[in-house]
Protein backbone atom coordinates (compact mmCIF):
# COMPACT_ATOMS: atom_id res chain seq x y z
CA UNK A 1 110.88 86.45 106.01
CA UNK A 2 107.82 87.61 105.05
CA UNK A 3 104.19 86.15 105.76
CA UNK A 4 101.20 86.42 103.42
CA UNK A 5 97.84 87.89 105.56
CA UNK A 6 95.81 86.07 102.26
CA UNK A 7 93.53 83.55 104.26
CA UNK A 8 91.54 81.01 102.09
CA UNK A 9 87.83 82.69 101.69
CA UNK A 10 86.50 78.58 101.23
CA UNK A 11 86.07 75.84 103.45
CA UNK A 12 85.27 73.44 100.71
CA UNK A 13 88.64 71.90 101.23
CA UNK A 14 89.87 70.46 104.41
CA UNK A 15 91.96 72.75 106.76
CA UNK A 16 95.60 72.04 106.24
CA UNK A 17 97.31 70.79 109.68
CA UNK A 18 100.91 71.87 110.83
CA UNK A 19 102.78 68.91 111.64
CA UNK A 20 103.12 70.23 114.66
CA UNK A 21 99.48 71.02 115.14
CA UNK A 22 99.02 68.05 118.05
CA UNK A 23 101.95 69.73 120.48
CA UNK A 24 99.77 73.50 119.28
CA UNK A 25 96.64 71.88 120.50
CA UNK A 26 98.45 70.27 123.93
CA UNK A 27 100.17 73.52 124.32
CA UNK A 28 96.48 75.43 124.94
CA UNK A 29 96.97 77.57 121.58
CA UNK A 30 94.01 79.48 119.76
CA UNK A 31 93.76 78.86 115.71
CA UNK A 32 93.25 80.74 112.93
CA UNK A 33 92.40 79.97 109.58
CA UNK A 34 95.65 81.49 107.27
CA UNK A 35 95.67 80.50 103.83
CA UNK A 36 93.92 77.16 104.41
CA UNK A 37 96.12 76.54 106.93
CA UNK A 38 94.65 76.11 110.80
CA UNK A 39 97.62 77.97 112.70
CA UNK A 40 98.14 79.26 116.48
CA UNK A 41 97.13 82.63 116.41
CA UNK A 42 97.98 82.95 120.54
CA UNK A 43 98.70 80.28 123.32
CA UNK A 44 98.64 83.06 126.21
CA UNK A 45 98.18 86.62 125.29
CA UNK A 46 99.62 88.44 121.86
CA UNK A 47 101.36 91.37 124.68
CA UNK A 48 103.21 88.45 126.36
CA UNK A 49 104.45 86.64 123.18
CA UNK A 50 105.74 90.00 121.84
CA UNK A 51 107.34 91.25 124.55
CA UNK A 52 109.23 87.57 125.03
CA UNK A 53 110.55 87.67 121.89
CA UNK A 54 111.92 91.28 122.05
CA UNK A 55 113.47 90.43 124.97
CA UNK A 56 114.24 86.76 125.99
CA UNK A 57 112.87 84.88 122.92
CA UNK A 58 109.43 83.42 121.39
CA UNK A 59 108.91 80.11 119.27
CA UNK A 60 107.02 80.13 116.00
CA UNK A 61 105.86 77.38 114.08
CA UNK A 62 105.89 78.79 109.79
CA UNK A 63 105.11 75.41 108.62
CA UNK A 64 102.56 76.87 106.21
CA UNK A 65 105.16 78.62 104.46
CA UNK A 66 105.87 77.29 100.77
CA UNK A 67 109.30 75.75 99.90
CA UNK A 68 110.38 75.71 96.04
CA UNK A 69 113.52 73.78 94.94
CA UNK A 70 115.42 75.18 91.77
CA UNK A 71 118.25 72.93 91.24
CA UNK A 72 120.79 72.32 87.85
CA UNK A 73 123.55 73.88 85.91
CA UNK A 74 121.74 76.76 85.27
CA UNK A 75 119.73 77.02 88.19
CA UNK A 76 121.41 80.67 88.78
CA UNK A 77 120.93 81.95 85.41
CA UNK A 78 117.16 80.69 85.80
CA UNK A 79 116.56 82.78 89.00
CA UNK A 80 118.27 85.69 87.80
CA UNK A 81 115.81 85.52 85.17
CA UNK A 82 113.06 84.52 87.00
CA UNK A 83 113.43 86.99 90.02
CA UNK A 84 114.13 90.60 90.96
CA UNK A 85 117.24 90.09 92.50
CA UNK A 86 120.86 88.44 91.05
CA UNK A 87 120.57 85.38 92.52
CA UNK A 88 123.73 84.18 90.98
CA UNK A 89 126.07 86.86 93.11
CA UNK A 90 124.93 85.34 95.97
CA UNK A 91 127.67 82.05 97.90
CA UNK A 92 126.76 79.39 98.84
CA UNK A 93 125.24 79.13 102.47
CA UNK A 94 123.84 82.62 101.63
CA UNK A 95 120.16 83.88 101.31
CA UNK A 96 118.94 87.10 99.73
CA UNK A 97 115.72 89.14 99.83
CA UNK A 98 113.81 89.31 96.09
CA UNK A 99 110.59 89.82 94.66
CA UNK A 100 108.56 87.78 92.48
CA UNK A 101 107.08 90.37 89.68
CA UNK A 102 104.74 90.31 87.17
CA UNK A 103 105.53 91.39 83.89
CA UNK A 104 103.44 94.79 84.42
CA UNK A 105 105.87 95.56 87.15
CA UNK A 106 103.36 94.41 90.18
CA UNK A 107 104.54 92.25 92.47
CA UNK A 108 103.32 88.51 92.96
CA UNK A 109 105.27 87.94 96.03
CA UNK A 110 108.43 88.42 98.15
CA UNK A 111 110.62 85.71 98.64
CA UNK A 112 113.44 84.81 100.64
CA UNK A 113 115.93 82.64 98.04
CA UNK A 114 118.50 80.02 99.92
CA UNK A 115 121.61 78.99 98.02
CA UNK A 116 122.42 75.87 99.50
CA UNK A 117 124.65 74.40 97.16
CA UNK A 118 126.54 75.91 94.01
CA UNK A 119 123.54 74.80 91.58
CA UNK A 120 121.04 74.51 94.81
CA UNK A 121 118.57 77.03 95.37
CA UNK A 122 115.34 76.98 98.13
CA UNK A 123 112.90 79.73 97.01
CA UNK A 124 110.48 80.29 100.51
CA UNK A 125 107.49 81.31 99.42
CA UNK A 126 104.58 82.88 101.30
CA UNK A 127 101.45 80.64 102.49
CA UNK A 128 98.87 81.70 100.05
CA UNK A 129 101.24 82.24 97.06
CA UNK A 130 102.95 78.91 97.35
CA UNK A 131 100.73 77.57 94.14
CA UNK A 132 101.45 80.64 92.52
CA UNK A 133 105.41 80.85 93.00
CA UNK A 134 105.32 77.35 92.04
CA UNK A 135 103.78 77.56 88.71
CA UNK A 136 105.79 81.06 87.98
CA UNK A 137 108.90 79.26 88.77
CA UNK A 138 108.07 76.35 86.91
CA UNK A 139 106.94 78.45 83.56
CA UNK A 140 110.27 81.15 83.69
CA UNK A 141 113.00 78.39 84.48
CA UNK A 142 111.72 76.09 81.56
CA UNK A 143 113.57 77.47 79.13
CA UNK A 144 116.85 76.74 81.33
CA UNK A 145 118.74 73.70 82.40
CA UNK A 146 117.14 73.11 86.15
CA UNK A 147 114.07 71.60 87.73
CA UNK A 148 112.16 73.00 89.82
CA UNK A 149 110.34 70.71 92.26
CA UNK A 150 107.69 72.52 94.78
CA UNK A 151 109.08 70.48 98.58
CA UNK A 152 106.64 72.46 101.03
CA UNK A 153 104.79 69.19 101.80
CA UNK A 154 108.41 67.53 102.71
CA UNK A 155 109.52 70.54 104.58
CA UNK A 156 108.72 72.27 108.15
CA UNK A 157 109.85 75.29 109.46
CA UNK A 158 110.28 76.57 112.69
CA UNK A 159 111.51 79.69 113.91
CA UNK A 160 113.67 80.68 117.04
CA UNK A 161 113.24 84.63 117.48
CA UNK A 162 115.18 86.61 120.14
CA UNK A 163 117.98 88.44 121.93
CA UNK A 164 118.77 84.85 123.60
CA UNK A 165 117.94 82.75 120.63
CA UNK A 166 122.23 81.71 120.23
CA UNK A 167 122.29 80.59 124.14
CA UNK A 168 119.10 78.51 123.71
CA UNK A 169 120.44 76.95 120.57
CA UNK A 170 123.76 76.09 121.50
CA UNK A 171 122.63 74.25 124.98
CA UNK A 172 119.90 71.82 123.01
CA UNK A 173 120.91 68.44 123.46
CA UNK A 174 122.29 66.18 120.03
CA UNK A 175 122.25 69.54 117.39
CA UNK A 176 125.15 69.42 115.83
CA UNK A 177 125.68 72.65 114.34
CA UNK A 178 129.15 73.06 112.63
CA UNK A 179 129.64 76.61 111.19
CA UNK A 180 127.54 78.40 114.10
CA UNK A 181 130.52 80.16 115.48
CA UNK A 182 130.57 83.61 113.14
CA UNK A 183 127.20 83.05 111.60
CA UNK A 184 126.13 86.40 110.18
CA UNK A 185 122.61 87.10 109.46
CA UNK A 186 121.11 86.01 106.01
CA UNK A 187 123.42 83.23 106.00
CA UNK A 188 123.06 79.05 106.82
CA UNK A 189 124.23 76.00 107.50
CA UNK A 190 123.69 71.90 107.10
CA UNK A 191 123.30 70.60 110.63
CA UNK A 192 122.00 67.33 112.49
CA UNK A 193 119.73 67.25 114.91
CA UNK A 194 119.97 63.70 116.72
CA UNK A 195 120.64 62.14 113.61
CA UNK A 196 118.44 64.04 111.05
CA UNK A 197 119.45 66.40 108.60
CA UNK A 198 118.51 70.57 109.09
CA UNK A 199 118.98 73.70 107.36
CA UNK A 200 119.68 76.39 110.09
CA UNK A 201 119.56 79.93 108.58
CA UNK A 202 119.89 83.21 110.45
CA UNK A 203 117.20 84.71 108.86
CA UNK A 204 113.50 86.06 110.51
CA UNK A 205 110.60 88.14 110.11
CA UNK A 206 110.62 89.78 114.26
CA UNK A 207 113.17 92.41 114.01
CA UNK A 208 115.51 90.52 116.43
CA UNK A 209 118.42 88.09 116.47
CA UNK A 210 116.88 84.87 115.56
CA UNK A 211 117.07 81.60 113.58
CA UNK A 212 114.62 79.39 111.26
CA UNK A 213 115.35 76.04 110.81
CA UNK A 214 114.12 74.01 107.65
CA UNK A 215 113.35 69.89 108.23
CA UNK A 216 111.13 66.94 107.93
CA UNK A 217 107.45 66.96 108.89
CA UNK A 218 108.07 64.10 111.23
CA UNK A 219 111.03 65.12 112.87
CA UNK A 220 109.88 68.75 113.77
CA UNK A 221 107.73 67.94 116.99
CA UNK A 222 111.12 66.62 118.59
CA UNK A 223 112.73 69.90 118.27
CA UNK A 224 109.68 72.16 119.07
CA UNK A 225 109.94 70.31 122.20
CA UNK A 226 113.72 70.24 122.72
CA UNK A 227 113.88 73.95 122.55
CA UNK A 228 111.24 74.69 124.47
CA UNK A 229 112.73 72.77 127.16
CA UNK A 230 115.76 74.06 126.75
CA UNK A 231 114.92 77.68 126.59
CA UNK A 232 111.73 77.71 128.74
CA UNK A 233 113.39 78.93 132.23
CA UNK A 234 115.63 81.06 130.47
CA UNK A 235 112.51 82.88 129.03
CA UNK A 236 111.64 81.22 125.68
CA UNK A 237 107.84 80.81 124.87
CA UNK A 238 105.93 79.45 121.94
CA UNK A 239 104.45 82.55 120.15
CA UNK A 240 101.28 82.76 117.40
CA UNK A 241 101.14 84.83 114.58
CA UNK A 242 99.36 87.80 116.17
CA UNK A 243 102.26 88.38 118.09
CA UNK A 244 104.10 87.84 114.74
CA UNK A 245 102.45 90.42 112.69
CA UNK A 246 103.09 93.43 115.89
CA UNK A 247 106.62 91.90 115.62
CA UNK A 248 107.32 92.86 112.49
CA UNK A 249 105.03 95.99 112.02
CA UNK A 250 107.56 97.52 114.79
CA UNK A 251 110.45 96.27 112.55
CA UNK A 252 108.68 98.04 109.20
CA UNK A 253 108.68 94.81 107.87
CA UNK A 254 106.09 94.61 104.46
CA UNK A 255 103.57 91.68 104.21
CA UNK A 256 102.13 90.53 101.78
CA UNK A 257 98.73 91.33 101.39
CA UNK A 258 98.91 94.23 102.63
CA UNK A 259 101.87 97.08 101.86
CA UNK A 260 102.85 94.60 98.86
CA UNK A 261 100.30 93.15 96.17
CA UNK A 262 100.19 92.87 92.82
CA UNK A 263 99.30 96.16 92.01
CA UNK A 264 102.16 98.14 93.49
CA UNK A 265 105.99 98.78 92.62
CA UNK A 266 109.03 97.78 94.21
CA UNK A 267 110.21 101.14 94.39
CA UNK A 268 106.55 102.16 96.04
CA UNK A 269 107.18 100.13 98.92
CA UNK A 270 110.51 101.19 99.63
CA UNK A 271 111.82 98.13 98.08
CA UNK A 272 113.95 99.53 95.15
CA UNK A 273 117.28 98.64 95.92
CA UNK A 274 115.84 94.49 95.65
CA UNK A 275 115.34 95.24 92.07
CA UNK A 276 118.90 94.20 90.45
CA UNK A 277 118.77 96.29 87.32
CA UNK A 278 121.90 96.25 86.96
CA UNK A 279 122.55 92.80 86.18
CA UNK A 280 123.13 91.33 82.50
CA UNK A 281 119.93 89.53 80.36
CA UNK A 282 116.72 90.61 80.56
CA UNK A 283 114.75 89.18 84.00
CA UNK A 284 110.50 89.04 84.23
CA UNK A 285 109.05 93.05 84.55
CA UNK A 286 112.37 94.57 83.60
CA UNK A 287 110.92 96.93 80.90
CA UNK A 288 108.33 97.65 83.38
CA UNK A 289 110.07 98.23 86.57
CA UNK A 290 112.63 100.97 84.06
CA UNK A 291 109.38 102.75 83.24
CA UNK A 292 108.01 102.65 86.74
CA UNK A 293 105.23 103.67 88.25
CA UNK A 294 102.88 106.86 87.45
CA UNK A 295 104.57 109.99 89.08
CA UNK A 296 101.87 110.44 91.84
CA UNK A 297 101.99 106.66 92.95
CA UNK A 298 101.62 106.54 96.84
CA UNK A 299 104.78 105.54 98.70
CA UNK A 300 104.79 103.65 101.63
CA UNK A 301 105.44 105.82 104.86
CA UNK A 302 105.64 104.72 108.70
CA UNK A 303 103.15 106.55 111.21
CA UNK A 304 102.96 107.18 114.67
CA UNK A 305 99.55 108.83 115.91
CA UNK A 306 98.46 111.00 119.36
CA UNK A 307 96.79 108.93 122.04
CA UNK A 308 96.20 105.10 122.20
CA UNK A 309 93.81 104.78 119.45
CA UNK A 310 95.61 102.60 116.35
CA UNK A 311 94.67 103.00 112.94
CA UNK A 312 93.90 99.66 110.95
CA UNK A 313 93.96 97.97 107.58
CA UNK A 314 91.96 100.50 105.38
CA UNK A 315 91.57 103.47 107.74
CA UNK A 316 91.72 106.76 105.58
CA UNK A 317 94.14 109.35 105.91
CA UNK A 318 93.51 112.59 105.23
CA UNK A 319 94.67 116.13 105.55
CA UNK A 320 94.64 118.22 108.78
CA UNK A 321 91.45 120.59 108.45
CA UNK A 322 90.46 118.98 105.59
CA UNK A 323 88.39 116.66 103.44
CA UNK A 324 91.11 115.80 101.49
CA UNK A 325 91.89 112.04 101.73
CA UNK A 326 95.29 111.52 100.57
CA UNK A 327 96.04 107.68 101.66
CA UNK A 328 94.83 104.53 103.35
CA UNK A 329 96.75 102.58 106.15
CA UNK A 330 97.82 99.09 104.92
CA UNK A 331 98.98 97.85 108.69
CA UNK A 332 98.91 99.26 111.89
CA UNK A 333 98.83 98.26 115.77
CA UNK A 334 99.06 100.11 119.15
CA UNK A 335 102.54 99.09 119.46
CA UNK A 336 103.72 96.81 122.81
CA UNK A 337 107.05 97.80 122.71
CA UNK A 338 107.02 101.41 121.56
CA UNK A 339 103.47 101.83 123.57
CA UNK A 340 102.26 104.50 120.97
CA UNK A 341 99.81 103.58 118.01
CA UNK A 342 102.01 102.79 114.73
CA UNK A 343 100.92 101.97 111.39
CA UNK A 344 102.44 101.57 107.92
CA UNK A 345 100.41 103.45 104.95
CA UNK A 346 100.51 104.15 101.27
CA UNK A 347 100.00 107.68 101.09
CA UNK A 348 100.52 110.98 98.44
CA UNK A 349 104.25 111.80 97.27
CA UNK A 350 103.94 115.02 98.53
CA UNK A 351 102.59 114.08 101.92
CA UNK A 352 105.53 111.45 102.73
CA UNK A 353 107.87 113.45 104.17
CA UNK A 354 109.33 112.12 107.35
CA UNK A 355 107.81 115.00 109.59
CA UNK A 356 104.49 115.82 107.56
CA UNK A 357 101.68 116.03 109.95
CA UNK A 358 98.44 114.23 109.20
CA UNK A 359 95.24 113.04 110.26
CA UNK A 360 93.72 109.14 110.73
CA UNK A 361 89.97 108.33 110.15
CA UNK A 362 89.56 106.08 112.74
CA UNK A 363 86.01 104.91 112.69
CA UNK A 364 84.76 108.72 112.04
CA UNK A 365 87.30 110.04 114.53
CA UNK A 366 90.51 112.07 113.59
CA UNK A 367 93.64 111.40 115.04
CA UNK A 368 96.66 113.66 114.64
CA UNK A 369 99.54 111.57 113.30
CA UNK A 370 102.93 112.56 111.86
CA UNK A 371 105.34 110.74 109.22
CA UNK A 372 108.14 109.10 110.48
CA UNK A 373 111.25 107.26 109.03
CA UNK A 374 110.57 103.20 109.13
CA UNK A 375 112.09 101.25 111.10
CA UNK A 376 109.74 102.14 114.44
CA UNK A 377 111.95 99.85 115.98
CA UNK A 378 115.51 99.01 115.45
CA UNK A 379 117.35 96.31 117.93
CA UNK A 380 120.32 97.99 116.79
CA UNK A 381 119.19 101.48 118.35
CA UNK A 382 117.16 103.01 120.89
CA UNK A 383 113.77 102.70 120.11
CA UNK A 384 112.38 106.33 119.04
CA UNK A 385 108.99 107.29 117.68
CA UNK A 386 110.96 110.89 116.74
CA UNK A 387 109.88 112.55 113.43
CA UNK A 388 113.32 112.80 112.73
CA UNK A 389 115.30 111.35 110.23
CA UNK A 390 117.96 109.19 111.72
């Protein structure tokens, strides 16, 4: 799932606490204000969180995230509407990808849509867009029979990332989690943990085998702590979002914020194939979306520069041996597991060809960097930084 880099610009308000803030603060982690929110940022080092998640497994509390309940008999029918995907072709126990859009096309924010029961839907929402969703939600599914109720307050969510993330969760003592054998990804179940109800899904935001489990507030310091002591010899350890954001830069995984916003296309950011035009009735930035963006939009590309030197958030790109700048990096990172500098940038059509070499403005200094097909990394393949199309 995705995660919002929006932070809240005022303090007027007080910080919003995790319920799990109290075990963050015992644990020895450093916060960050994200969205309003005061989350762990690190507990040891960002290098050591990534690299246990690619390859034992790394804890993550997303209790900031927003939770939106669409529920009634045409619940389906609303969100097909409401959304960029067909929500209705989706079974129960599934969960899809989609996009929020404006009605210019633009998108508000990308969503990860539960169907937990056949007129059930939980629309996660990202931290800073939560109000927003909310209040878009509320205003398209009116004219439908449904209700849409915004549960993030009565909700937490933590999230089990890793190759060993299965092992850890099968060995924690009192989950009882029927439907685990032959879970595929994107898909979830009802289980009790010592008594309390959870949503399990195997869905995540790292790039690696992993679940995210949906519950109360009050109940979610019992299982921080009953997986970590299950799965801390084995390798497990709680990560922050710094380690988070590397995570799924590797993966070529958007966020919000920065490849998406409200001023870019699906199809832009590689993200086309959410857009369900094929489905019947009209849905929210149809006409748009068919019209699409001007022809000499920039299109998100993946990077991989010379040398150790990363380009960030706003670093120009421009042409070798010249002045001509010709796009700006949205994300980028020297990457821990690839150990090469990475980044993910919306530049020209006709410079985002996987192969096309270019040059990074890092702080006044070029550095050579070619275009590369995203994924950087894959758990699914060898990790390769080749200019080559795979």
């Amino acid at each position: 799932m995705t995660d919002s880099a929006q932070t809240s610009g005022s303090h007027d308000s007080p910080e919003l606490l995790s319920p799990l803030h109290q075990v963050h603060v015992d644990a020895g982690a450093l916060f960050t204000d994200f969205a309003g929110w005061q989350m762990p940022v690190r507990y040891s080092s960002d290098l050591a969180e990534h690299h246990a998640v690619r390859t034992a497994a790394g804890l993550f509390d997303l209790s900031h995230m927003g939770e939106i309940l669409v529920v009634g008999p045409e619940a389906a029918a609303a969100l097909d509407y409401a959304l960029a995907g067909k929500l209705s072709a989706i079974a129960e126990g599934q969960a899809k990808y989609s996009l929020l859009l404006a009605r210019d096309g633009g998108i508000l924010d990308d969503l990860v849509v539960y169907r937990t029961g056949e007129d059930r839907y939980l629309v996660v929402a990202n931290a800073a867009n939560r109000a927003l969703v909310a209040e878009e939600l509320r205003d398209r599914c009116s004219i439908f029979d449904c209700l849409v109720e915004d549960e993030s307050d009565d909700i937490a969510l933590i999230a089990l990332q890793g190759p060993i993330s299965e092992e850890i969760l099968r060995n924690v003592e009192g989950f009882d989690l029927p439907g685990l054998d032959g879970l595929g990804y994107y898909r979830s179940i009802a289980a009790d943990f010592r008594g309390h109800p959870v949503l399990v899904a195997r869905t995540g935001y790292t790039g690696e085998d992993g679940f995210e489990f949906y519950l109360a507030p009050d109940r979610a310091p019992e299982l921080w702590t009953a997986l970590i002591e299950t799965g801390g010899g084995s390798g497990l350890v709680p990560a922050g979002l710094a380690a988070r954001d590397t995570l799924r830069l590797e993966a070529g995984m958007p966020l919000y914020g920065h490849e998406l916003n409200a001023s870019t296309f699906p199809v832009q950011a590689g993200l086309g194939r959410v857009v369900a035009l094929g489905k019947e009735g009209d849905f929210v930035g149809r006409e748009a979306i068919e019209q699409g963006p001007p022809i000499d939009a920039r299109v998100l590309a993946g990077l991989v520069a010379e040398g150790k030197r990363a380009g960030r958030a706003g670093y120009a790109i421009v042409v070798p041996d010249g002045a001509q700048i010709v796009g700006e990096v949205t994300s980028g990172a020297l990457s821990p597991t690839l150990g090469v500098p990475v980044a993910m940038a919306y530049v020209d059509p006709a410079f985002a060809a996987v192969g096309t070499r270019l040059d990074l403005d890092v702080r006044g200094t070029r550095v050579a960097a070619s275009v590369v097909a995203l994924p950087f990394y894959s758990r699914r393949s060898t990790p390769s930084t080749s200019t080559e199309k795979k």
